[in-house]
N, C-alpha and C. Protein backbone atom coordinates (compact mmCIF):
# COMPACT_ATOMS: atom_id res chain seq x y z
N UNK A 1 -125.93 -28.52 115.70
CA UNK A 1 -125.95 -27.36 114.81
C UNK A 1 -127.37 -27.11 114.32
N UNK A 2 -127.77 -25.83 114.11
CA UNK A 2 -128.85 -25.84 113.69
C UNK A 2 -129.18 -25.45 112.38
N UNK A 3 -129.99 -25.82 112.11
CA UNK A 3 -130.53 -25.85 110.04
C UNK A 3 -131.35 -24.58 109.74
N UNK A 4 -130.78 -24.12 108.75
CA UNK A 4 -131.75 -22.81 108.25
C UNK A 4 -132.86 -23.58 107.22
N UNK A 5 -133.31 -24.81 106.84
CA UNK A 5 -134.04 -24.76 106.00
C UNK A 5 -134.46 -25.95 106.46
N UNK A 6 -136.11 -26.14 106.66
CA UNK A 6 -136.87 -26.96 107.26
C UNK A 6 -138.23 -27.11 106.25
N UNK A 7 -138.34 -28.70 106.45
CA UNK A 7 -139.72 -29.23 105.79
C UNK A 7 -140.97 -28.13 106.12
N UNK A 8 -141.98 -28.39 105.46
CA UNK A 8 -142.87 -27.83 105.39
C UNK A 8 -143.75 -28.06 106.62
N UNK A 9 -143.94 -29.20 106.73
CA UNK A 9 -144.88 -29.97 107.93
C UNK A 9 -144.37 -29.57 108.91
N UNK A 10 -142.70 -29.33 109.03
CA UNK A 10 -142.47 -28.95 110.45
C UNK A 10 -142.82 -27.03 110.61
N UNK A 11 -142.86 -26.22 109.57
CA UNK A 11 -142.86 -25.03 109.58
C UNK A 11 -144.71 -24.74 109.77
N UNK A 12 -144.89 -25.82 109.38
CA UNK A 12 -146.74 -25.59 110.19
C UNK A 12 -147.41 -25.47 111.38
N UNK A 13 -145.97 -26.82 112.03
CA UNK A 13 -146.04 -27.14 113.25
C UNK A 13 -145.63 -25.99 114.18
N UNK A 14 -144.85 -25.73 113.44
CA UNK A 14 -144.19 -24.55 114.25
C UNK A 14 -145.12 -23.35 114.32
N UNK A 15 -146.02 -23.03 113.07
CA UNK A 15 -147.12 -21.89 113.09
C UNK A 15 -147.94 -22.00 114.11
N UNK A 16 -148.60 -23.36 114.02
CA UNK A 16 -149.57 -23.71 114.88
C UNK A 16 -149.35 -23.59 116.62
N UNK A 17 -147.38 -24.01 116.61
CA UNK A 17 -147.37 -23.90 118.00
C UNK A 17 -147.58 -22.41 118.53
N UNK A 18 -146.73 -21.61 117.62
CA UNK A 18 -146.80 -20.25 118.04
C UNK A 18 -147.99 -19.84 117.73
N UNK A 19 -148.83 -20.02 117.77
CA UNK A 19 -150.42 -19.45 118.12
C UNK A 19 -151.02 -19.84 118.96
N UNK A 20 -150.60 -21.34 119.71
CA UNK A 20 -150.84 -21.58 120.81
C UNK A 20 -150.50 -21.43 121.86
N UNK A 21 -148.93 -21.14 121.68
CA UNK A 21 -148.40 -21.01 122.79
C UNK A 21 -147.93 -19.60 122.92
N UNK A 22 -148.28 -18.52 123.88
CA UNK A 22 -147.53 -17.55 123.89
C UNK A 22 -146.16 -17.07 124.10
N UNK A 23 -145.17 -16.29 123.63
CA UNK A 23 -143.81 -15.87 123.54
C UNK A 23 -143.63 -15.65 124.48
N UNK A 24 -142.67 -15.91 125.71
CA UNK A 24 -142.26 -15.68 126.77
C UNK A 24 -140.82 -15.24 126.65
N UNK A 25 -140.40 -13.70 127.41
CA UNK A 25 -139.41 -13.16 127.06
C UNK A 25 -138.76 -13.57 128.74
N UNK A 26 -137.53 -14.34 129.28
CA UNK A 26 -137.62 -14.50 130.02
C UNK A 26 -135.36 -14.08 130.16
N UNK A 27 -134.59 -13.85 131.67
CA UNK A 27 -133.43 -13.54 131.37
C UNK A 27 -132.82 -15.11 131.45
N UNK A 28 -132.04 -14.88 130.48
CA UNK A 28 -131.12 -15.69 130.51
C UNK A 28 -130.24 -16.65 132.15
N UNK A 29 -130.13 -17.74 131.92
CA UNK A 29 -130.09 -18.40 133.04
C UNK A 29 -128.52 -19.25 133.26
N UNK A 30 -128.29 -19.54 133.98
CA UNK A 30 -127.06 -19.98 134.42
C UNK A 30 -127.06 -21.45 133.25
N UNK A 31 -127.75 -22.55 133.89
CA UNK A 31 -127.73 -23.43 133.25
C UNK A 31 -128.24 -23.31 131.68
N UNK A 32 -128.66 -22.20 130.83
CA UNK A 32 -129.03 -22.14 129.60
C UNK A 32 -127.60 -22.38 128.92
N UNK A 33 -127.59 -23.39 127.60
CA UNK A 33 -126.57 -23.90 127.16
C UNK A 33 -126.06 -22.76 126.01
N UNK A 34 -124.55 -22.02 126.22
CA UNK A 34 -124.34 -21.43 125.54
C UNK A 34 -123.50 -21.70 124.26
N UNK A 35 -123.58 -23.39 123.80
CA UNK A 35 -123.34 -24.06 123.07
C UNK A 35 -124.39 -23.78 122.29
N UNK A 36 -125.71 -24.30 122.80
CA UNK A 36 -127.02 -24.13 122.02
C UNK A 36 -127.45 -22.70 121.41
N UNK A 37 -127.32 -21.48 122.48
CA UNK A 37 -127.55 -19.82 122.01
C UNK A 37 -126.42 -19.67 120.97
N UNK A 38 -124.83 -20.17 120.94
CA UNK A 38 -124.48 -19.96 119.82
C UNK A 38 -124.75 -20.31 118.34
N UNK A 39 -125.08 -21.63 118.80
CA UNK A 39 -126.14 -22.23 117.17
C UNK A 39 -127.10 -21.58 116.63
N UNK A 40 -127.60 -20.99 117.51
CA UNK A 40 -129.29 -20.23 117.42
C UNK A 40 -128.41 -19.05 116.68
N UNK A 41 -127.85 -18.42 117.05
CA UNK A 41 -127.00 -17.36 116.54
C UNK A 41 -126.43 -17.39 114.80
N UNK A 42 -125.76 -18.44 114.83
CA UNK A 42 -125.25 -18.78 113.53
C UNK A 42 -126.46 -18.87 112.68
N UNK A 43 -127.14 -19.81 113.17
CA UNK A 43 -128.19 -19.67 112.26
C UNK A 43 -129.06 -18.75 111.62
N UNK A 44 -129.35 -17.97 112.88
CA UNK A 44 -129.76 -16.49 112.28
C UNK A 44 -129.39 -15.88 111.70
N UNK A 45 -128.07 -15.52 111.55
CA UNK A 45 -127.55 -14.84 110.45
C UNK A 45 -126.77 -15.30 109.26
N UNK A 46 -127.37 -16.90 109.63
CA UNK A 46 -126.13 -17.14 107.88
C UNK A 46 -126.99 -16.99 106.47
N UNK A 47 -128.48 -16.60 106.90
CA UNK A 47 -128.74 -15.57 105.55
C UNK A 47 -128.21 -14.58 105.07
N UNK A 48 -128.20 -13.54 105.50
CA UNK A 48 -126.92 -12.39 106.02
C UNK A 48 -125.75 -13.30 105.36
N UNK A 49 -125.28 -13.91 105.76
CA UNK A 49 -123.82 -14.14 105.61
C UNK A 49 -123.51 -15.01 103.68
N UNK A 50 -124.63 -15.62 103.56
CA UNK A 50 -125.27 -16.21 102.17
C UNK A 50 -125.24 -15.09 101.05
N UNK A 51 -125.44 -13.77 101.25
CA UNK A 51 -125.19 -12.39 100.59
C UNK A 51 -124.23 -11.46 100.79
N UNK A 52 -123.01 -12.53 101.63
CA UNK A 52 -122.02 -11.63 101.83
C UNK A 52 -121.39 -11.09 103.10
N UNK A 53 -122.14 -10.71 103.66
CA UNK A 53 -122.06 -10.07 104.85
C UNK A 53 -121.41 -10.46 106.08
N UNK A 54 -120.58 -10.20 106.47
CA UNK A 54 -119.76 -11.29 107.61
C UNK A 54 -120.06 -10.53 109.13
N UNK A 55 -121.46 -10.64 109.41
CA UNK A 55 -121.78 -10.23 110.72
C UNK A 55 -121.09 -11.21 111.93
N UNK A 56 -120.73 -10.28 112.71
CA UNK A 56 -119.77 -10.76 114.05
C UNK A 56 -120.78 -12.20 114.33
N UNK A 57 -122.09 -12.49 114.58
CA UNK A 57 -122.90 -13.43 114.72
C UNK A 57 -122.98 -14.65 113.68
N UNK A 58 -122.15 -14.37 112.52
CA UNK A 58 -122.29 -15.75 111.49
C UNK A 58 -121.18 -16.69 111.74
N UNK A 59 -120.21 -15.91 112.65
CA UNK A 59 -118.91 -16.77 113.30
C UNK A 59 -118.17 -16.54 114.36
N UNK A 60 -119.26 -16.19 115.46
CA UNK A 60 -118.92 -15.74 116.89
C UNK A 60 -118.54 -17.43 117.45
N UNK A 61 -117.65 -17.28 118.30
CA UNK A 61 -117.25 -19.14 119.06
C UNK A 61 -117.90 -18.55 120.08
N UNK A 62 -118.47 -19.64 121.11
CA UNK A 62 -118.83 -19.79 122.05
C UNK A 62 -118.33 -18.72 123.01
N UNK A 63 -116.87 -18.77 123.11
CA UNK A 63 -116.49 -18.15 124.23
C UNK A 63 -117.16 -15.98 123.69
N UNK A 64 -116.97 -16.18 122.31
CA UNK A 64 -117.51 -14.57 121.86
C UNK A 64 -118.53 -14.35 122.67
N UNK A 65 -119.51 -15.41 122.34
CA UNK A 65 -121.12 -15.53 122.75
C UNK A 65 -120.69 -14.66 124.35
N UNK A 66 -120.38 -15.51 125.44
CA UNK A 66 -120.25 -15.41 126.87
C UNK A 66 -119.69 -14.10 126.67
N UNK A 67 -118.64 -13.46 126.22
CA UNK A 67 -117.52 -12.39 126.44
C UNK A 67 -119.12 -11.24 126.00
N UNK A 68 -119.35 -11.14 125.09
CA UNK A 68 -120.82 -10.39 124.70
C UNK A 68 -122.06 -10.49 125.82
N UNK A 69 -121.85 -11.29 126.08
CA UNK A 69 -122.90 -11.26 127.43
C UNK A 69 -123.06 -10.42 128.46
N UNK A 70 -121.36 -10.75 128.71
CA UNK A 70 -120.60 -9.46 129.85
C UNK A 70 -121.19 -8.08 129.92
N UNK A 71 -121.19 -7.65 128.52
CA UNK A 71 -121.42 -6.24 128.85
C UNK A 71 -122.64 -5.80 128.92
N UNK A 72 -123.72 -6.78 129.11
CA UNK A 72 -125.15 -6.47 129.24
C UNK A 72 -125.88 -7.27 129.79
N UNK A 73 -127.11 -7.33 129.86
CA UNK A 73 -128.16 -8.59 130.26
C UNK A 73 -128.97 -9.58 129.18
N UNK A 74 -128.88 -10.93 129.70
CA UNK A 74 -129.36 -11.38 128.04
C UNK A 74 -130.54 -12.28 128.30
N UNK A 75 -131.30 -11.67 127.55
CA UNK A 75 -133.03 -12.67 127.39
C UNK A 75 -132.81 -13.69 126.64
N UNK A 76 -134.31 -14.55 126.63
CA UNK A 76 -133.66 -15.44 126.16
C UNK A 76 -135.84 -15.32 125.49
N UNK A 77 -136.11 -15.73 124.31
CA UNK A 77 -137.50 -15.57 124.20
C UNK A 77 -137.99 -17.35 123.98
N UNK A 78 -139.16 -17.62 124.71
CA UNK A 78 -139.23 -19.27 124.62
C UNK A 78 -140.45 -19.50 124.48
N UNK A 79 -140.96 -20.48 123.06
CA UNK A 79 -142.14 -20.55 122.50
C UNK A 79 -142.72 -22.24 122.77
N UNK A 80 -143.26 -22.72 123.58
CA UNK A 80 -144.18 -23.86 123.92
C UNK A 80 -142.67 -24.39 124.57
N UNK A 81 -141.85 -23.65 125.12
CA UNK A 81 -140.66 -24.16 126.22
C UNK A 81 -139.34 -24.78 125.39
N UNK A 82 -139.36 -24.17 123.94
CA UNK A 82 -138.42 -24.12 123.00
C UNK A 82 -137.46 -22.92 123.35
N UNK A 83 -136.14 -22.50 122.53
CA UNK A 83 -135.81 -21.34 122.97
C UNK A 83 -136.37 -20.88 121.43
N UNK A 84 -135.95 -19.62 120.88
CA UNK A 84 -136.90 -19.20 119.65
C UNK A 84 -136.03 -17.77 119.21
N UNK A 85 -135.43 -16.95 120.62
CA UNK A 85 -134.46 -15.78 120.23
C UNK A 85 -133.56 -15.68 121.19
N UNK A 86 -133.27 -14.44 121.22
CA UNK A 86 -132.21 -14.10 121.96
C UNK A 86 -131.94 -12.70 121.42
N UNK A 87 -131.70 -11.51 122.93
CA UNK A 87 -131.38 -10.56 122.79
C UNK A 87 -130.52 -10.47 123.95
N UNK A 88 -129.05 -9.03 123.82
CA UNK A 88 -128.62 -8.58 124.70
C UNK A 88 -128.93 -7.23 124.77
N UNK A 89 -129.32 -6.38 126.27
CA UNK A 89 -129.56 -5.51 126.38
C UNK A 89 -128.29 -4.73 127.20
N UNK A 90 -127.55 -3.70 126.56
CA UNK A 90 -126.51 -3.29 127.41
C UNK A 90 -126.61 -2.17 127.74
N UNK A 91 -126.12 -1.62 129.07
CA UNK A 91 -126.13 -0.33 129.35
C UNK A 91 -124.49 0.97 128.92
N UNK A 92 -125.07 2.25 129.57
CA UNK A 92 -123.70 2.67 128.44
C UNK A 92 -122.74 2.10 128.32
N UNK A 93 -121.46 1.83 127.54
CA UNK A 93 -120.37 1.32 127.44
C UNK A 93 -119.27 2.09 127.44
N UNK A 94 -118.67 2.91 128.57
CA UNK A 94 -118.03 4.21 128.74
C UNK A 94 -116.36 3.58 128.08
N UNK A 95 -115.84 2.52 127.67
CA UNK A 95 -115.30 1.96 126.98
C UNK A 95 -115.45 2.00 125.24
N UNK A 96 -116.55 1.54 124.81
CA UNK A 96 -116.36 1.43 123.81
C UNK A 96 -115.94 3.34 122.29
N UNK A 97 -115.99 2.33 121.53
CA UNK A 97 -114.91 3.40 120.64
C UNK A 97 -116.17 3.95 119.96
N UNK A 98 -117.62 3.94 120.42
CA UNK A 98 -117.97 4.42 119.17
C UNK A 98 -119.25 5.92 120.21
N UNK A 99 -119.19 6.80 119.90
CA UNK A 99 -119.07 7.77 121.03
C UNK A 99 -120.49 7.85 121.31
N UNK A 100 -121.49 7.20 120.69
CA UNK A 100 -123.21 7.14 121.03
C UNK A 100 -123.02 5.92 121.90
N UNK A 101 -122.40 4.76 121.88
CA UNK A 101 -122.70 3.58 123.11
C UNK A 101 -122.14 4.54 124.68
N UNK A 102 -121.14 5.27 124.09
CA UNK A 102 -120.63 5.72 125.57
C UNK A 102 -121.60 6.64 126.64
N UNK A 103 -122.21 7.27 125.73
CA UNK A 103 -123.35 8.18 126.10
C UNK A 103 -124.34 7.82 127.27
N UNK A 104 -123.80 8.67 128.49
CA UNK A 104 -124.93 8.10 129.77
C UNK A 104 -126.25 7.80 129.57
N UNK A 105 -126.92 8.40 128.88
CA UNK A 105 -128.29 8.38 128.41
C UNK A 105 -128.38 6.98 127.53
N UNK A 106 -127.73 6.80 127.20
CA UNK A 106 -127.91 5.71 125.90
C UNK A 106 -127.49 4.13 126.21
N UNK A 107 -128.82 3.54 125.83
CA UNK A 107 -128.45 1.62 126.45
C UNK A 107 -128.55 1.41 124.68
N UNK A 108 -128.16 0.26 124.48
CA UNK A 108 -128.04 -0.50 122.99
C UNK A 108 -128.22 -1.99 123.12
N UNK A 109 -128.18 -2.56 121.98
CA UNK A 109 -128.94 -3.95 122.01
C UNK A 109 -128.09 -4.59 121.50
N UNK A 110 -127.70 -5.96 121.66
CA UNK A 110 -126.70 -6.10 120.48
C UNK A 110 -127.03 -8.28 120.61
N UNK A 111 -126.57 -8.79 119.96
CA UNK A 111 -126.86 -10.36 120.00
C UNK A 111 -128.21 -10.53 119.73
N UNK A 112 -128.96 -10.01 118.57
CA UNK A 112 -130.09 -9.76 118.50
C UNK A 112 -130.43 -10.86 117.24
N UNK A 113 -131.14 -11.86 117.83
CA UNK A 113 -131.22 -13.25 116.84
C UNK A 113 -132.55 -14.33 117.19
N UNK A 114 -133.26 -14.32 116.00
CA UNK A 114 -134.50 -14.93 116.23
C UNK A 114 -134.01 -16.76 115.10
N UNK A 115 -134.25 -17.61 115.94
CA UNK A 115 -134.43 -19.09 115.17
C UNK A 115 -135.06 -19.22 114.02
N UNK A 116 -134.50 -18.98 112.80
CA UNK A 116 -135.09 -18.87 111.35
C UNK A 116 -136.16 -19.71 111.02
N UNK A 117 -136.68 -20.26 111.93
CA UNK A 117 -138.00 -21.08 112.10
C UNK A 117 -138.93 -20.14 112.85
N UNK A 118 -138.55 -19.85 113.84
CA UNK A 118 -139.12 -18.97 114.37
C UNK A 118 -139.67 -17.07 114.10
N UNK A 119 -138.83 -17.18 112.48
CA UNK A 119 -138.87 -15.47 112.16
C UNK A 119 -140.78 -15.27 112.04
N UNK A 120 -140.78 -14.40 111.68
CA UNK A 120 -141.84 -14.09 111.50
C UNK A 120 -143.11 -14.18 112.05
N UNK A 121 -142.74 -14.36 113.74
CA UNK A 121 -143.87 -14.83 114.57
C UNK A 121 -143.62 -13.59 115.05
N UNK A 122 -143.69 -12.89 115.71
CA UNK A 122 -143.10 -11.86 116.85
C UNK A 122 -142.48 -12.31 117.80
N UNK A 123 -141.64 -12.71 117.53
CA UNK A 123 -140.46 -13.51 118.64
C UNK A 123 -139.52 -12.24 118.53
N UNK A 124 -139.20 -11.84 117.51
CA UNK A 124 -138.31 -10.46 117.72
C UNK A 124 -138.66 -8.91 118.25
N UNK A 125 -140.00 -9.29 118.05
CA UNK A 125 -140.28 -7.99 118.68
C UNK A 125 -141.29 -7.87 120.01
N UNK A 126 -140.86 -8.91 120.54
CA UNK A 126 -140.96 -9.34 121.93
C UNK A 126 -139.89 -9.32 122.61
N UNK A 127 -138.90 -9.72 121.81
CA UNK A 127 -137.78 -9.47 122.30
C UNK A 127 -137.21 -8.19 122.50
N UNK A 128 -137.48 -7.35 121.41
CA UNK A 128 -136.96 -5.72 121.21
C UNK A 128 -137.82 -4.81 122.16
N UNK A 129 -139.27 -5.54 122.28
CA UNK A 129 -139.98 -4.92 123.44
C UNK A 129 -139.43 -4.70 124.62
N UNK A 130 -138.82 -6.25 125.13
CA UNK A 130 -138.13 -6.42 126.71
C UNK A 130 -137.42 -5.70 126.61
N UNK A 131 -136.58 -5.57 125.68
CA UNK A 131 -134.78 -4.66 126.02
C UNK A 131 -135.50 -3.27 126.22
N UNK A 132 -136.15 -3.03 125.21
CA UNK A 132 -136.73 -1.22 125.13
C UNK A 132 -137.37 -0.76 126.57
N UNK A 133 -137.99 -1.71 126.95
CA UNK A 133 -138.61 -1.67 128.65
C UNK A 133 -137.57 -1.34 129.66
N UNK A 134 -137.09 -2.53 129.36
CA UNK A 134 -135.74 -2.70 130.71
C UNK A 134 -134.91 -1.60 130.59
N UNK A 135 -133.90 -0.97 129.42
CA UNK A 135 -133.64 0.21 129.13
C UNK A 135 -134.71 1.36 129.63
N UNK A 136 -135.15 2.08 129.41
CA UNK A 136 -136.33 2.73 129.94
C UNK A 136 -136.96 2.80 131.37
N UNK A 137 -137.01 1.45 131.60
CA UNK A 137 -137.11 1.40 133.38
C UNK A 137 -136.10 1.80 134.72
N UNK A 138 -134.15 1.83 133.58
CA UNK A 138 -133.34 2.52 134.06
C UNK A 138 -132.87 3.39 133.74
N UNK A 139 -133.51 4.16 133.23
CA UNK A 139 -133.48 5.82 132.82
C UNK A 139 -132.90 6.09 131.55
N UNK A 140 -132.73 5.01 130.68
CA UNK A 140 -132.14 5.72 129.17
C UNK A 140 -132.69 6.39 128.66
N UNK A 141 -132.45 7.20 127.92
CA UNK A 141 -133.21 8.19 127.24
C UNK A 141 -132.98 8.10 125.76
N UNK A 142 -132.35 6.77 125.67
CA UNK A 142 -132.06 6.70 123.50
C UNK A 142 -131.58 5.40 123.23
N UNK A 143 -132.63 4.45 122.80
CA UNK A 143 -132.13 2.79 122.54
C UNK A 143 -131.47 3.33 121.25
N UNK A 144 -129.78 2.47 120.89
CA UNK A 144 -129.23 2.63 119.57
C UNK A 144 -128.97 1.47 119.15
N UNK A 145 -128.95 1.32 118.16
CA UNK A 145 -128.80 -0.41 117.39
C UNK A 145 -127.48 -0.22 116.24
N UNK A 146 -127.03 -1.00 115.88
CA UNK A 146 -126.29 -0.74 114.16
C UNK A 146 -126.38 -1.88 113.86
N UNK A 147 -126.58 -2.12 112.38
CA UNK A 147 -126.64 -3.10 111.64
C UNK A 147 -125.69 -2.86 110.11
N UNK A 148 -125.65 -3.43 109.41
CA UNK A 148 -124.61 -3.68 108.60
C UNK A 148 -125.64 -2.24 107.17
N UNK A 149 -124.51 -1.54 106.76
CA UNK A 149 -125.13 -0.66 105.72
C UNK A 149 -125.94 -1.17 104.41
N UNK A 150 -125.40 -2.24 103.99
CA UNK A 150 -125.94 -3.13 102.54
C UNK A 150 -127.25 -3.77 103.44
N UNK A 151 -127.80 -3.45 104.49
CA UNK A 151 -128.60 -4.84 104.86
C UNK A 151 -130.11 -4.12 105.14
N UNK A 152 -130.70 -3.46 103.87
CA UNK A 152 -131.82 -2.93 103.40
C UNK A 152 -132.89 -3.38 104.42
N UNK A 153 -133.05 -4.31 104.31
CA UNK A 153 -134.30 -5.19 104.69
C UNK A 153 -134.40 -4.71 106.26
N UNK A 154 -133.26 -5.24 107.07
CA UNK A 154 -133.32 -4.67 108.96
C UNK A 154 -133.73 -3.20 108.68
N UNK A 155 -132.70 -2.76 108.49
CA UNK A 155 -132.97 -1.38 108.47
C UNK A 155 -134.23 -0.96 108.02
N UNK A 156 -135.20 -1.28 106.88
CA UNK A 156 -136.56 -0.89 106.74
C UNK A 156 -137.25 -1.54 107.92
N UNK A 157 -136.76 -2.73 108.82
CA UNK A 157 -137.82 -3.23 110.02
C UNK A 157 -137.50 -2.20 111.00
N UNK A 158 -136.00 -1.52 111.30
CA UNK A 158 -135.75 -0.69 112.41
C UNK A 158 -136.73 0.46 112.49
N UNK A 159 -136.58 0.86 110.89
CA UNK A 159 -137.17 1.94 110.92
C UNK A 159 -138.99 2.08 111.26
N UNK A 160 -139.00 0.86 110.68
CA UNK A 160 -140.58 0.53 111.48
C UNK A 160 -140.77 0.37 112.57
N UNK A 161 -140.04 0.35 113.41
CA UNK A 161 -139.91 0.10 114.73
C UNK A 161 -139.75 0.95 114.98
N UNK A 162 -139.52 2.64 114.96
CA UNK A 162 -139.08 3.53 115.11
C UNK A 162 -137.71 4.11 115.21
N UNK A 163 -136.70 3.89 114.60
CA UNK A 163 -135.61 4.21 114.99
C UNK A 163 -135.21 5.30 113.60
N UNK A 164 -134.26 5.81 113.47
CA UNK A 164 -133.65 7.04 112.93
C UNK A 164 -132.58 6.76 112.46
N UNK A 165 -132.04 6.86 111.28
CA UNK A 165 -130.43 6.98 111.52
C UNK A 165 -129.51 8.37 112.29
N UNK A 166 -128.44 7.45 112.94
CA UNK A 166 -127.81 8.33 113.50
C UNK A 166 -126.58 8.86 113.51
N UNK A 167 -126.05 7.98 112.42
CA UNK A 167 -124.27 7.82 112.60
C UNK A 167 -123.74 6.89 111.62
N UNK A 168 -122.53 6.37 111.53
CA UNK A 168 -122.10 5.06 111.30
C UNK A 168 -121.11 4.75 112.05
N UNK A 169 -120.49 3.28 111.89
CA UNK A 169 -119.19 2.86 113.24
C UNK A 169 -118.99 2.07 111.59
N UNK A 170 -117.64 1.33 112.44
CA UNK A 170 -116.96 0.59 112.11
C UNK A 170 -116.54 -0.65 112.90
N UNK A 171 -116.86 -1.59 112.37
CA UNK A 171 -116.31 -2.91 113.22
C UNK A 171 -115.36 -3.56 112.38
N UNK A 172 -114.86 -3.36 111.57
CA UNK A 172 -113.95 -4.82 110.93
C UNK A 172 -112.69 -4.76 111.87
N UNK A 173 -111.73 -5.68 112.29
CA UNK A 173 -112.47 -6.74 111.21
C UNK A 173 -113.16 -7.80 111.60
N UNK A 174 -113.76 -7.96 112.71
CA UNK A 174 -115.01 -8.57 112.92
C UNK A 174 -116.12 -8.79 112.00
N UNK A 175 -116.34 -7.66 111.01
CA UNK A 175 -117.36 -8.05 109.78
C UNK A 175 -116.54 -7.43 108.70
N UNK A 176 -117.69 -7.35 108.08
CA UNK A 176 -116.86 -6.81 106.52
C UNK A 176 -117.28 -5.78 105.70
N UNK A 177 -118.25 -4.54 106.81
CA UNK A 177 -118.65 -3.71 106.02
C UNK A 177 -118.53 -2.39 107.14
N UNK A 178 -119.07 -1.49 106.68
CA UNK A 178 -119.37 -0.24 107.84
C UNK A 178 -121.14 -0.69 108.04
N UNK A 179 -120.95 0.04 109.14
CA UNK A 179 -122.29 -0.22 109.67
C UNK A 179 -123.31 1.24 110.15
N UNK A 180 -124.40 1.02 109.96
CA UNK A 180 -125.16 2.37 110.31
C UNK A 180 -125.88 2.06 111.57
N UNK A 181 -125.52 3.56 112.37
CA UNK A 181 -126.30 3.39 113.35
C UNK A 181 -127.46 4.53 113.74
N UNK A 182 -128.50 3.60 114.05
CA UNK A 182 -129.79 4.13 114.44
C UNK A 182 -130.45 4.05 115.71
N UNK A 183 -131.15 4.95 116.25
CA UNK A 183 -131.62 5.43 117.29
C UNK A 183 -132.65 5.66 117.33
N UNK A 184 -133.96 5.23 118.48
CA UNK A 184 -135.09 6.22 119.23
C UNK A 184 -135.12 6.33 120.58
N UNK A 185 -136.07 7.49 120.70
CA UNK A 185 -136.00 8.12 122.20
C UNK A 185 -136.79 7.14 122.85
N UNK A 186 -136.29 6.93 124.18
CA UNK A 186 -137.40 6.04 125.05
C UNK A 186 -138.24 7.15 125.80
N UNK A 187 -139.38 6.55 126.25
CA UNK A 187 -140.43 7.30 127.16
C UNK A 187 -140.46 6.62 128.31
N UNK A 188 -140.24 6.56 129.40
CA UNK A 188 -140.66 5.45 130.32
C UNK A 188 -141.96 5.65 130.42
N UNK A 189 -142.50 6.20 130.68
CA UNK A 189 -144.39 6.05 130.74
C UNK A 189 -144.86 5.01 129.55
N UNK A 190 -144.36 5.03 128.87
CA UNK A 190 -144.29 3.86 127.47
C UNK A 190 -144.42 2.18 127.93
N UNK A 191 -143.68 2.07 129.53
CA UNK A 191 -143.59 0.92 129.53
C UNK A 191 -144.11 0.90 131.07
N UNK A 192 -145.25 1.07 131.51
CA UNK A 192 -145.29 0.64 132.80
C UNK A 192 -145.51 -0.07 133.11
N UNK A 193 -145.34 -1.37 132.56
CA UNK A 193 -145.76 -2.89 133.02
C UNK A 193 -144.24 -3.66 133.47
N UNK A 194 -143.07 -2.84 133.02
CA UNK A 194 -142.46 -3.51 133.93
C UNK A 194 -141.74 -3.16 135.41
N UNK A 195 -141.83 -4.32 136.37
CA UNK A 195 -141.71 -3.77 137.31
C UNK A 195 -140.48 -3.55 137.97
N UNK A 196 -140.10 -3.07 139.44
CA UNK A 196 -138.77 -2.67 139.34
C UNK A 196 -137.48 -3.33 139.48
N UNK A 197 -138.17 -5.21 139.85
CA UNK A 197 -137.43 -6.16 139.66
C UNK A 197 -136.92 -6.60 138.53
N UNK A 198 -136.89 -5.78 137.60
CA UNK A 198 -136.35 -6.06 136.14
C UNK A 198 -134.98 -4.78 135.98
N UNK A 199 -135.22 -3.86 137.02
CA UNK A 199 -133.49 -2.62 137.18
C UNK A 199 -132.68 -3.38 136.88
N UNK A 200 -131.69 -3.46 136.15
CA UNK A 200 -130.72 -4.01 136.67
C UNK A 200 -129.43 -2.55 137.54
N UNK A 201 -128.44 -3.39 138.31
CA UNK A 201 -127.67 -2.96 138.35
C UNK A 201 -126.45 -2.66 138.24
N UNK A 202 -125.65 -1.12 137.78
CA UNK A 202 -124.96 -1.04 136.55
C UNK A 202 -123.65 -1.48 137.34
């Protein structure tokens, strides 16, 4: 299991590594332990969950983890050969109930969780980089995210990141609130560094 609250000496160590070592956003792998990505998970959000909030991620089981996988592609971000995040990048979801995921144009992100040791390095937005690329490299035309409405703080990072509000959904009872959802337009000229071995196919 993993710990949200760590000595000091090790949170130095950890500074120091991530300045040495660069963030590698790499996909998720057969043998990557999805015992371990679920811990990483919990952990990330049981701040979130410490104020209330019962995000699908503060008590997803293992098998959630894998079933969430399904509907997209999942990175994995790894700092001096640690893991450090984790994102899923999905394409439309002509299934789901909420009528912006269904949208041909529109890929979304979702399992979006940085190692609370690891916050504040750019591990997340290395991560949000890859998905925004990879989306974009297969023609989306609108990354959408939702996050929980009470949860001020994401939402002022989304919006720094560029995104908009766009809507709201509903998930309970998986969590315990309504959720807002936000959106920006992709450019592909935005991302030409990745190449076309990163398409996936739908």
């Amino acid at each position: 299991m993993l710990i949200t609250q760590y000595p000091e000496t090790l949170q130095t160590a950890v500074r120091d590594q991530t300045r040495k070592s660069p963030i590698a956003v790499r996909s998720l792998l057969p043998e990557d332990s999805l015992e371990h990505l679920t811990d990483l998970i919990h952990a990330a959000y049981a701040p979130h969950a410490m104020k209330g909030l019962r995000y699908w991620g503060t008590h997803q089981s293992v098998e959630d983890t894998a079933k969430r996988l399904t509907s997209g592609h999942g990175f994995i971000a790894e700092v001096g050969g640690q893991i450090a995040g984790t994102v899923t990048v999905r394409p439309p979801q002509p299934e789901s109930k909420v009528a912006a995921y269904r949208d041909p144009g529109t890929w979304s992100i979702g399992q979006f969780a940085v190692a609370p040791i690891y916050k504040g390095r750019g591990v997340g937005l290395a991560l949000h980089g890859q998905a925004l690329a990879v989306a974009a490299s297969n023609g989306a035309r609108l990354m959408v995210i939702d996050t929980a409405a009470p949860a001020s703080s994401l939402i002022a990072m989304y919006k720094a990141w560029g995104y908009v509000h766009c809507g709201m959904c509903d998930w309970r009872p998986h969590t315990n609130y309504l959720s807002i959802l936000m959106s920006r337009v992709l450019t592909p000229i935005e991302y030409p560094h990745i190449s076309c071995m990163m398409r996936l196919h739908r």
